[in-house]
C-alpha atoms as a PDB file:
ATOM      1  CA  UNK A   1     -16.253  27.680 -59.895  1.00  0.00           C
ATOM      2  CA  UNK A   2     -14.611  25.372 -57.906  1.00  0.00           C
ATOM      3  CA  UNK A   3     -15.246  24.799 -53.972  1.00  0.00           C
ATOM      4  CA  UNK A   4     -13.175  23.670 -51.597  1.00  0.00           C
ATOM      5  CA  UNK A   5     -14.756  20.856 -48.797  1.00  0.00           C
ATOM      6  CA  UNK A   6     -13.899  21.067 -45.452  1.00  0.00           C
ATOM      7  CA  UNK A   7     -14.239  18.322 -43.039  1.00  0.00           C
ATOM      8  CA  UNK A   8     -13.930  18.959 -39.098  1.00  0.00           C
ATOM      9  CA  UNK A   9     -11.874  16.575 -37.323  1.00  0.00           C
ATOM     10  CA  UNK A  10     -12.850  16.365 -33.585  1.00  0.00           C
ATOM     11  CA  UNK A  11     -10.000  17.264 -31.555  1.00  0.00           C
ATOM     12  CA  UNK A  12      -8.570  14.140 -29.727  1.00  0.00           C
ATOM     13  CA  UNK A  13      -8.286  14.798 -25.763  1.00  0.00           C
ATOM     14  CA  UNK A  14      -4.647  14.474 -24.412  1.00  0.00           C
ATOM     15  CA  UNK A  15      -5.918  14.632 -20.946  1.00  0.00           C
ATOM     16  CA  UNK A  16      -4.846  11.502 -18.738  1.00  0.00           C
ATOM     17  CA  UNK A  17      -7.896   9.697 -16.781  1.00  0.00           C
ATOM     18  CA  UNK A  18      -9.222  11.334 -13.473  1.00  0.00           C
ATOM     19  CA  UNK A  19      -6.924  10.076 -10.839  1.00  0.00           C
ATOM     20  CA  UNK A  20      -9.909   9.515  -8.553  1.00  0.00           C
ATOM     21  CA  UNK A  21     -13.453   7.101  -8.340  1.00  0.00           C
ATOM     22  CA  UNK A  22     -16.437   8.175  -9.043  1.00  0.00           C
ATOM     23  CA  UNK A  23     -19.788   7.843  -7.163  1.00  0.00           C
ATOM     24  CA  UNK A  24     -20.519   5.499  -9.148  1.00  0.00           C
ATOM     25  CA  UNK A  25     -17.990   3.130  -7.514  1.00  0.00           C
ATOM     26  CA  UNK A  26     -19.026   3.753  -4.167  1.00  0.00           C
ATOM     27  CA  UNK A  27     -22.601   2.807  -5.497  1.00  0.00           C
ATOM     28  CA  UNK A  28     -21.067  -0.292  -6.806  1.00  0.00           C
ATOM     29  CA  UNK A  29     -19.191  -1.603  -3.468  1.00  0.00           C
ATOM     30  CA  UNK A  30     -22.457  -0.862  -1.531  1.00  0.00           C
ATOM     31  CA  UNK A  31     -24.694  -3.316  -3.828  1.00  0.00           C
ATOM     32  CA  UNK A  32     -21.655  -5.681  -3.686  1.00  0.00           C
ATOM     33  CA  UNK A  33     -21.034  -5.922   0.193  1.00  0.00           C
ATOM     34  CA  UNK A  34     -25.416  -6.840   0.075  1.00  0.00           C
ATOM     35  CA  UNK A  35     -24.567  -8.720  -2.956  1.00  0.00           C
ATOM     36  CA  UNK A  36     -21.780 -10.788  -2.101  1.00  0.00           C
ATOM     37  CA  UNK A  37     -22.536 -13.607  -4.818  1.00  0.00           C
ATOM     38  CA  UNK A  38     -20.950 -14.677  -8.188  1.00  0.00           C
ATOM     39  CA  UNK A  39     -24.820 -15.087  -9.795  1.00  0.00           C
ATOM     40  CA  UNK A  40     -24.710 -11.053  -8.765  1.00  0.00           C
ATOM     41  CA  UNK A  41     -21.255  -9.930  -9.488  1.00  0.00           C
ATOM     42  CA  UNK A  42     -20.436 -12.017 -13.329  1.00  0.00           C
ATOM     43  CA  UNK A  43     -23.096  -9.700 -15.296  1.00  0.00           C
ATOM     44  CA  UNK A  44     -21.673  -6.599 -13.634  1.00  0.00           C
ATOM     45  CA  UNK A  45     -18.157  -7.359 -13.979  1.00  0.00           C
ATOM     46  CA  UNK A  46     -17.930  -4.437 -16.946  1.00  0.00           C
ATOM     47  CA  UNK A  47     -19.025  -2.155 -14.437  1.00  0.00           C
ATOM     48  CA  UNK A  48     -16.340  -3.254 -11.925  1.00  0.00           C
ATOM     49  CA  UNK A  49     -14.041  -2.796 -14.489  1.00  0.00           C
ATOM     50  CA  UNK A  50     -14.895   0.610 -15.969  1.00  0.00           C
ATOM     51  CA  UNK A  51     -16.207   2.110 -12.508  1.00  0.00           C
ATOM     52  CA  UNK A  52     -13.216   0.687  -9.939  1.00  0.00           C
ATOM     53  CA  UNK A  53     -10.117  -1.251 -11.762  1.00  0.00           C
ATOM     54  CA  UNK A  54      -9.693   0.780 -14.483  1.00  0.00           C
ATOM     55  CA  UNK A  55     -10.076   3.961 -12.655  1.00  0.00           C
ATOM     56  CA  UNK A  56      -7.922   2.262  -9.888  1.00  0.00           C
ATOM     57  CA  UNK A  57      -4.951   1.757 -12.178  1.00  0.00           C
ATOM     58  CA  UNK A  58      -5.378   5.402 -13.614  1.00  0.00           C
ATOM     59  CA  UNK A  59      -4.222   6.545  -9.805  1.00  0.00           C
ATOM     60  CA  UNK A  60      -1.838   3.611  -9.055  1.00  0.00           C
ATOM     61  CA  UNK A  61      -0.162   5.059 -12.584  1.00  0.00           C
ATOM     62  CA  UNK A  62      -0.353   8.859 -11.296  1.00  0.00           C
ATOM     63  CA  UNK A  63       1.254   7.705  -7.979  1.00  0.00           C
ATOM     64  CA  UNK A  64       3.892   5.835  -9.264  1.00  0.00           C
ATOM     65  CA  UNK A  65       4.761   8.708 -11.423  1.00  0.00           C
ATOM     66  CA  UNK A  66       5.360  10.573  -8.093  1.00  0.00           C
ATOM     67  CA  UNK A  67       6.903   8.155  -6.462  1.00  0.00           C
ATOM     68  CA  UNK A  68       9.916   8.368  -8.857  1.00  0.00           C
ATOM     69  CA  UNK A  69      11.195  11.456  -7.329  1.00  0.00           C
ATOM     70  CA  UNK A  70      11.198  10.536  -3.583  1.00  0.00           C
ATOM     71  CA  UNK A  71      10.969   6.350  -3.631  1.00  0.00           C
ATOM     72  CA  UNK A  72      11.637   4.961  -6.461  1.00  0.00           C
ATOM     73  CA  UNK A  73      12.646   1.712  -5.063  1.00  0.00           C
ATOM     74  CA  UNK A  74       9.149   0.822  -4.185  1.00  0.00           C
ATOM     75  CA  UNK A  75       7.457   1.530  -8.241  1.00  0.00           C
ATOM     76  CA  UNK A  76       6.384  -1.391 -10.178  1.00  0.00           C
ATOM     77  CA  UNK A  77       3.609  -1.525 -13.064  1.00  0.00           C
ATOM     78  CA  UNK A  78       0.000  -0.380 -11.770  1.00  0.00           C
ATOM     79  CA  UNK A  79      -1.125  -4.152 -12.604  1.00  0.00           C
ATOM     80  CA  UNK A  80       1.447  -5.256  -9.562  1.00  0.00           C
ATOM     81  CA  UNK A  81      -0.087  -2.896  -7.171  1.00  0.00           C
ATOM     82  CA  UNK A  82      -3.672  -3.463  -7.743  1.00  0.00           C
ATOM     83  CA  UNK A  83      -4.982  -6.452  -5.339  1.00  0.00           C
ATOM     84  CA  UNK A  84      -7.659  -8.861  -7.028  1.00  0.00           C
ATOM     85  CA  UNK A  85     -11.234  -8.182  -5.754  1.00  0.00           C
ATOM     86  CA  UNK A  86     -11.491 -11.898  -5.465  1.00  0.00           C
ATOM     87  CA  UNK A  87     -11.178 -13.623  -2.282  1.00  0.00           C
ATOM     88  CA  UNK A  88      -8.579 -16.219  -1.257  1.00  0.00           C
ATOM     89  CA  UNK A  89     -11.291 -18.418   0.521  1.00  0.00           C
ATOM     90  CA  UNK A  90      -9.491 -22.189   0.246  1.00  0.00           C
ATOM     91  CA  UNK A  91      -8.255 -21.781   4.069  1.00  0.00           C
ATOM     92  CA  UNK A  92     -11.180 -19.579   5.559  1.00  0.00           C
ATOM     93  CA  UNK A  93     -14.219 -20.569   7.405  1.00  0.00           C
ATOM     94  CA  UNK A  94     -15.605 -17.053   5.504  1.00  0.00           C
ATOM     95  CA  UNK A  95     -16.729 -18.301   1.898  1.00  0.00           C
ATOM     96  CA  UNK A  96     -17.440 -14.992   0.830  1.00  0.00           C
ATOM     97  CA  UNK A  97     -15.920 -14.809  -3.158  1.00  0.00           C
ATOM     98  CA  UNK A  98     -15.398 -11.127  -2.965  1.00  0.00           C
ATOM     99  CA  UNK A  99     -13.858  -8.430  -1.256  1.00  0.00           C
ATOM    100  CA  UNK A 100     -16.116  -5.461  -0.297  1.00  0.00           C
ATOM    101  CA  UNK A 101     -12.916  -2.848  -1.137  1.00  0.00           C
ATOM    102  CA  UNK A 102     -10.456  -2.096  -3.802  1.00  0.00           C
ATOM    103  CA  UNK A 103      -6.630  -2.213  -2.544  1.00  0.00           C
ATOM    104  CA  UNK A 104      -3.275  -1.615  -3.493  1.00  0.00           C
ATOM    105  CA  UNK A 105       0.292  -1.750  -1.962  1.00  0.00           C
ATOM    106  CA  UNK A 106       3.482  -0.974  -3.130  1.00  0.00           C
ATOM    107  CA  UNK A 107       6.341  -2.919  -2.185  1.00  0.00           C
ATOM    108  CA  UNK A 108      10.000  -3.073  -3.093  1.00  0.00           C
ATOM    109  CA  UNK A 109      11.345  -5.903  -5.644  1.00  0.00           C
ATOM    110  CA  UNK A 110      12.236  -9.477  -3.962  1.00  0.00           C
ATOM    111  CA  UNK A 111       9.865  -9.534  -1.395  1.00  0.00           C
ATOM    112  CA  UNK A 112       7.177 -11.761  -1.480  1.00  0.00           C
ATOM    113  CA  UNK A 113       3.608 -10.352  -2.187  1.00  0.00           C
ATOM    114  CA  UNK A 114       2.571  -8.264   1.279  1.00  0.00           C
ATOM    115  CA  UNK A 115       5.709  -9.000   3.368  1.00  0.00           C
ATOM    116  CA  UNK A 116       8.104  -6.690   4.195  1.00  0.00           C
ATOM    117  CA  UNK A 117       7.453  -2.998   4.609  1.00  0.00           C
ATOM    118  CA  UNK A 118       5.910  -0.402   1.866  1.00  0.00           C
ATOM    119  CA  UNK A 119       2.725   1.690   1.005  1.00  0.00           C
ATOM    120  CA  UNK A 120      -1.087   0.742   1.510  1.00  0.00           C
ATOM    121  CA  UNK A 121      -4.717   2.352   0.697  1.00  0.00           C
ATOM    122  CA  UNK A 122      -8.358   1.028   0.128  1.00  0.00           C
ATOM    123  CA  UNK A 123     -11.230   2.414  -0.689  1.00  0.00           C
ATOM    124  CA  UNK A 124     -14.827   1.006   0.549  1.00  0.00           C
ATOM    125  CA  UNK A 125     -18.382   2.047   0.670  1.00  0.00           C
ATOM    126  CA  UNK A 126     -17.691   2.946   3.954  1.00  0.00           C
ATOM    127  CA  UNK A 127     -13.927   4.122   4.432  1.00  0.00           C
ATOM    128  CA  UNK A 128     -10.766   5.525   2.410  1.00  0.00           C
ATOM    129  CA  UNK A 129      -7.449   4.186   4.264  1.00  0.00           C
ATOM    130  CA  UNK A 130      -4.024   5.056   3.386  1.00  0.00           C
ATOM    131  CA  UNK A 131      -1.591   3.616   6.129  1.00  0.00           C
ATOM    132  CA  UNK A 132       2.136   3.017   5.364  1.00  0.00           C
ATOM    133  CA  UNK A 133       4.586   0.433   6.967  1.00  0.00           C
ATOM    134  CA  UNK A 134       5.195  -3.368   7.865  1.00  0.00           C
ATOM    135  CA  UNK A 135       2.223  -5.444   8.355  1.00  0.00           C
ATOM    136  CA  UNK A 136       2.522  -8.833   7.393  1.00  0.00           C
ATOM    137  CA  UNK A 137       6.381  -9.785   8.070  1.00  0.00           C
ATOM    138  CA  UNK A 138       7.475 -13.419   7.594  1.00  0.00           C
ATOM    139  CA  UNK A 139       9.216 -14.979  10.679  1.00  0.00           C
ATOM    140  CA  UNK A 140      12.573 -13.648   9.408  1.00  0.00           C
ATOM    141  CA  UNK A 141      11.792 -10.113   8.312  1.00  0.00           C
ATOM    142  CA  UNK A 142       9.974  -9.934  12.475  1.00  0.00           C
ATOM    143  CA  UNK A 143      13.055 -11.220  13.753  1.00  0.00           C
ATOM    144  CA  UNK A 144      15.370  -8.704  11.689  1.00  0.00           C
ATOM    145  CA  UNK A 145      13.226  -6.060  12.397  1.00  0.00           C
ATOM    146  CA  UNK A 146      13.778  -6.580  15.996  1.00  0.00           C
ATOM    147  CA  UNK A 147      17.421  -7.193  16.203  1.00  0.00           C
ATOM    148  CA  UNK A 148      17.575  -3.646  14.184  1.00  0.00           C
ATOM    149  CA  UNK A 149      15.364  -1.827  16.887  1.00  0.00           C
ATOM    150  CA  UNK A 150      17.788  -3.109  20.067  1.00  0.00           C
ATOM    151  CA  UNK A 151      20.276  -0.270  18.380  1.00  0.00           C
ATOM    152  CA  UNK A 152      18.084   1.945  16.223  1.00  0.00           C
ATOM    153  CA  UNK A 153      14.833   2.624  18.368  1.00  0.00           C
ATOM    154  CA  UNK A 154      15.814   6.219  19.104  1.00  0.00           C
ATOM    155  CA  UNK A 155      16.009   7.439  15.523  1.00  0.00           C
ATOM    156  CA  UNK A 156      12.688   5.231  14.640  1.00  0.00           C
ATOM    157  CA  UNK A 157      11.005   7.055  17.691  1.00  0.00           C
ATOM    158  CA  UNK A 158      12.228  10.069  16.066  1.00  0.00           C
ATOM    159  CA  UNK A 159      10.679   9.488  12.642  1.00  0.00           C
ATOM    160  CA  UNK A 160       7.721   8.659  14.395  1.00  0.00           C
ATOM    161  CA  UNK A 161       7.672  12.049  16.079  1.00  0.00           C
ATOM    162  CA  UNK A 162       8.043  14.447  13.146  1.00  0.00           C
ATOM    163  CA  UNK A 163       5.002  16.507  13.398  1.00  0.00           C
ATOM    164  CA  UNK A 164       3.904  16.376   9.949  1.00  0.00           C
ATOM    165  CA  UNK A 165       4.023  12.710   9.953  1.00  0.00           C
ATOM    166  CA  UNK A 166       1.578  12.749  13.554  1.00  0.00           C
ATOM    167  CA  UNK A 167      -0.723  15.167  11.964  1.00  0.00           C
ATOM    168  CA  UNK A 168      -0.952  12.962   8.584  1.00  0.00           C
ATOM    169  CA  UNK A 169      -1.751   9.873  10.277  1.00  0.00           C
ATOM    170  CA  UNK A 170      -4.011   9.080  12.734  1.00  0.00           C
ATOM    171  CA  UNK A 171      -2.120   6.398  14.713  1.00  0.00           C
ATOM    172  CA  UNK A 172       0.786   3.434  15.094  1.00  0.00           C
ATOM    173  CA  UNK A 173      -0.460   0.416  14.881  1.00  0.00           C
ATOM    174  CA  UNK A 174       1.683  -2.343  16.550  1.00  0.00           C
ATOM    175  CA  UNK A 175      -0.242  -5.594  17.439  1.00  0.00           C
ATOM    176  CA  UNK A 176       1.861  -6.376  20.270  1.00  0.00           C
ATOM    177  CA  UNK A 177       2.757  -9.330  22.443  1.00  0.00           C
ATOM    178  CA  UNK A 178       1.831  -9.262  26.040  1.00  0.00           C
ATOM    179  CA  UNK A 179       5.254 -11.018  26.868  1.00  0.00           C
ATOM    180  CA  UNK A 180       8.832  -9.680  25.351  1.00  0.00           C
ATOM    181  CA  UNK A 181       9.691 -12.239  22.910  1.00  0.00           C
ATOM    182  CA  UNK A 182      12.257 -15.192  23.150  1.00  0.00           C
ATOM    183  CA  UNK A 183      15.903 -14.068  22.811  1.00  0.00           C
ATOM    184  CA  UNK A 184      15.394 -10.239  23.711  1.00  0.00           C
ATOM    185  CA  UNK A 185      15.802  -8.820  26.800  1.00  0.00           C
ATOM    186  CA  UNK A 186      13.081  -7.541  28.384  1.00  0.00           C
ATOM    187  CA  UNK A 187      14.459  -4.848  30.072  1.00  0.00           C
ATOM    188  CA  UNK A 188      15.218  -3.198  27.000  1.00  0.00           C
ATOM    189  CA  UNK A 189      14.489   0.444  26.286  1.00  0.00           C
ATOM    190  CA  UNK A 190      12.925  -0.655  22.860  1.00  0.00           C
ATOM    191  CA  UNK A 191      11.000  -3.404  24.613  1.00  0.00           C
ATOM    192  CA  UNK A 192       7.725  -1.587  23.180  1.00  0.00           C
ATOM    193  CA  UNK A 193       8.819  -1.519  19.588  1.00  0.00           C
ATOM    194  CA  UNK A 194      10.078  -5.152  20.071  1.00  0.00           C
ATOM    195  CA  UNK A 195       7.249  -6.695  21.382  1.00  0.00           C
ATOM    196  CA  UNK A 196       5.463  -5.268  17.778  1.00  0.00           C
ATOM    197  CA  UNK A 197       3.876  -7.999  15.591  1.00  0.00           C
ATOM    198  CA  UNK A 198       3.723  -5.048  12.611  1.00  0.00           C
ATOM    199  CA  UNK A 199       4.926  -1.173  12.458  1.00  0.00           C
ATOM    200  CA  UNK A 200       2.843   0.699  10.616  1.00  0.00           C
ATOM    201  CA  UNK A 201       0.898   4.334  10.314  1.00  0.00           C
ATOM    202  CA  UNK A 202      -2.627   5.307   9.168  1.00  0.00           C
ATOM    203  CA  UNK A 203      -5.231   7.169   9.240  1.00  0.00           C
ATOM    204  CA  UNK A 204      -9.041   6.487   8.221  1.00  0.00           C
ATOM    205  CA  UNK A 205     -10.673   8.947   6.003  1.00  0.00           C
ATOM    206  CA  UNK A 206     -14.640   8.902   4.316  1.00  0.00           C
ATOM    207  CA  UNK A 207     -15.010   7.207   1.684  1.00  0.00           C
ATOM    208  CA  UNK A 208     -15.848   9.927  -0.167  1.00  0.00           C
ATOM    209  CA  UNK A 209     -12.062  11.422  -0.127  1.00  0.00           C
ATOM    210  CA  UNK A 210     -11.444   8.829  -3.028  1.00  0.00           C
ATOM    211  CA  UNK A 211     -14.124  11.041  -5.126  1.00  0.00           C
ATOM    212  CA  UNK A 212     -11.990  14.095  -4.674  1.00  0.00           C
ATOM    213  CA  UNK A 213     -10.125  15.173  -7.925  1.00  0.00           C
ATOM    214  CA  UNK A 214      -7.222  15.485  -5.738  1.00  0.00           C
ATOM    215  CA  UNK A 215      -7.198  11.991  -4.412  1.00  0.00           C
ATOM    216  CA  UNK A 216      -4.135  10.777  -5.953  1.00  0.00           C
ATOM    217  CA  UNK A 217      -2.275  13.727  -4.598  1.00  0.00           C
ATOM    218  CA  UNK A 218      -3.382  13.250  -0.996  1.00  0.00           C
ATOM    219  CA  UNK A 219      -2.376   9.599  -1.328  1.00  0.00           C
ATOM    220  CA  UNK A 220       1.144  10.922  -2.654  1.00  0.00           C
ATOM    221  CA  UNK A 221       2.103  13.622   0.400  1.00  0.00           C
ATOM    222  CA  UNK A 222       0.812  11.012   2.794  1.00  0.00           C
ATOM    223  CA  UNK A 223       3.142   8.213   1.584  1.00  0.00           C
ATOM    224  CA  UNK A 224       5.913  10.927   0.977  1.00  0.00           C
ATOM    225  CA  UNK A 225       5.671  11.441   4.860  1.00  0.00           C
ATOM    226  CA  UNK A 226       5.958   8.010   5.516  1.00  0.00           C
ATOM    227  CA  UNK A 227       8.888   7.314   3.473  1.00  0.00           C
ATOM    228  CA  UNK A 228      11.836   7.847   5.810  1.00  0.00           C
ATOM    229  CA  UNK A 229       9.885   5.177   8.537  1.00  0.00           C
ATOM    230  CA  UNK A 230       9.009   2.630   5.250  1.00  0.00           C
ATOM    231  CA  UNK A 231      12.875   2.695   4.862  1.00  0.00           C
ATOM    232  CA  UNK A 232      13.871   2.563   8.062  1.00  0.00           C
ATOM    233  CA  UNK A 233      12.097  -0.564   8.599  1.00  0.00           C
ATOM    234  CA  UNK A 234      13.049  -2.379   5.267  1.00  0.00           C
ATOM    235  CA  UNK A 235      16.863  -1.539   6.160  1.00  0.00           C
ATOM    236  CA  UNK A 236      17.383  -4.472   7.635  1.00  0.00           C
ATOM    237  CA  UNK A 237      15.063  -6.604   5.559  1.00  0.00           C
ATOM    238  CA  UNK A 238      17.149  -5.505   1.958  1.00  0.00           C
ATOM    239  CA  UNK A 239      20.738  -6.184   4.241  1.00  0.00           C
ATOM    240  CA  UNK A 240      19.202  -9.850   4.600  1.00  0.00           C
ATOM    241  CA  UNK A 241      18.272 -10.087   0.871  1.00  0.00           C
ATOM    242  CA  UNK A 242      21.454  -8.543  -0.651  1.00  0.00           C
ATOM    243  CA  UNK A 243      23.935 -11.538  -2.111  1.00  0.00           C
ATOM    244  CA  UNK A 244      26.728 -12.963   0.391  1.00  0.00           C
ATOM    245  CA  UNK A 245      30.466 -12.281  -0.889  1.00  0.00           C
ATOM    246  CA  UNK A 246      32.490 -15.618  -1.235  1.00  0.00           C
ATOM    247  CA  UNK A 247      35.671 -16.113   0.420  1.00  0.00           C
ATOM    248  CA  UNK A 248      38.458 -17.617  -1.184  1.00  0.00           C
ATOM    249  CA  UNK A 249      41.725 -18.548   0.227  1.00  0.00           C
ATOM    250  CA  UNK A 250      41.193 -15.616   2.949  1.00  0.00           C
ATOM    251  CA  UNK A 251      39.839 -12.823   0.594  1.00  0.00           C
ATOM    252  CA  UNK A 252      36.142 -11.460  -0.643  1.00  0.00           C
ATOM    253  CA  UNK A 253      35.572 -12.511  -4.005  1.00  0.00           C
END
C-alpha cells in the first residue's frame, strides 16, 4: 500500500507593513531625549531601526502612493523623505548627536534639501506634527515669494480660508518682520503676507496619533488639503527654476 506525504507550507503574508509606530517607538524616543549619548544610542541602533526607520519608511511609502493621484510632483523614494536622526552639530553651540524626533518632508525635484515649499510631519515622545508649506526659503525663493503676493494675495487669502483647510490645521505660521521689507511698499494690501519670513500651516496632535492604524491616512487628507496653498507658493519658485529660451537674431530658440 502506498501513502502519499503531505507537507504544509505556511502561507506567506501579502499584507504590506502597518503604516503607523508602535509604542514601542514612543518608548524608544523617551529613553533617547534622557539618553542623548552615542555610548547609549550605538547598541540600540537595531531597535531604532526596526521600531522607527523602518516603520517610518513603511508610511513615507503608503503616502507617496497617495500622493500620486493629487501631487505627484512632490513623490520621491521614501529614503529621500526620511530626515537622519543624527544631528548637524559642526555650527551649533548644542552638541547634542541626536534628534529627539523622527521627520520627513516632501519636496519637489531641484530644490535644495528643505527650501522651497512642500509637506512636513514628526513624530516625538511628546507630539505628532503634520504642517504643510514654505519654511526655510533661500534669499531668492523669499524674494519671489513676495513679488508673487503684491498680485496674488487675494486668491492665497482665499486658499487660506477654505474651511476644511482651517479646521485641519491649527494655525499660519509666518515669522514676520516688524518692518515691511526693502523694495516693497509698505502700504500694500499684502503687507502682512510680505512681511512673512515662511508660509506655512499646522497643527499639533499627541503623540500617540502616530500609533493609530490610520496614521498614514490622516497624514494623507491633511496634506491633500494643503495642496492647492503648497502650489501656490512654489509657483513662482518652479517659474525661477524652469530653463531661459535663447534668442537668436530676434527669435526664441
Amino acid at each position: 500500500m502506498r501513502y502519499t506525504r503531505f507537507v504544509m507550507v505556511p502561507k506567506l503574508s501579502n499584507s504590506a507593513p502597518a503604516a503607523c509606530l508602535r509604542p514601542e517607538a514612543l518608548t524608544f524616543l523617551r529613553n533617547l531625549a534622557r539618553h542623548n549619548d552615542r555610548e547609549w544610542f550605538k547598541p540600540r541602533k537595531a531597535t531604532f531601526d526596526a521600531e522607527l526607520k523602518e516603520p517610518m519608511l513603511a508610511i513615507l511609502r503608503r503616502v507617496s502612493e497617495a500622493m500620486e493621484s493629487f501631487a505627484p510632483d512632490y513623490v520621491r523614494p521614501a529614503e529621500k523623505c526620511l530626515f537622519r536622526i543624527y544631528r548637524d552639530t559642526r555650527f551649533s553651540n548644542n552638541k547634542l548627536p541626536y534628534k529627539t524626533h523622527v521627520a520627513a518632508w516632501w519636496m519637489p525635484d531641484g530644490f535644495k534639501k528643505t527650501s522651497g515649499a512642500g509637506f512636513y510631519f514628526h513624530v516625538s515622545a511628546k507630539e505628532t506634527v503634520v504642517a504643510a508649506g514654505a519654511w526655510m526659503p533661500d534669499k531668492d525663493q523669499l524674494a519671489a515669494i513676495r513679488r508673487w503676493l503684491l498680485d496674488h494675495h487675494a486668491e492665497f487669502r482665499k486658499l487660506l480660508r477654505t474651511a476644511a483647510l482651517r479646521k485641519a490645521f491649527d494655525e499660519f505660521e509666518g515669522n514676520a518682520l516688524t518692518r515691511p521689507p526693502k523694495g516693497f511698499p509698505s502700504d500694500h494690501p499684502a503687507m502682512d503676507l510680505i512681511k512673512c519670513r515662511q508660509w506655512g500651516l499646522s497643527t499639533t496632535l499627541p503623540a500617540t496619533a502616530a500609533l493609530e492604524p490610520d496614521f498614514a491616512k490622516l497624514l494623507i487628507r491633511h496634506f491633500r488639503l494643503a495642496t492647492p496653498v503648497v502650489d501656490a507658493l512654489n509657483t513662482p519658485l518652479k517659474a525661477a527654476l524652469a530653463p531661459k529660451k535663447r534668442v537668436l537674431f530676434g527669435f526664441d530658440e
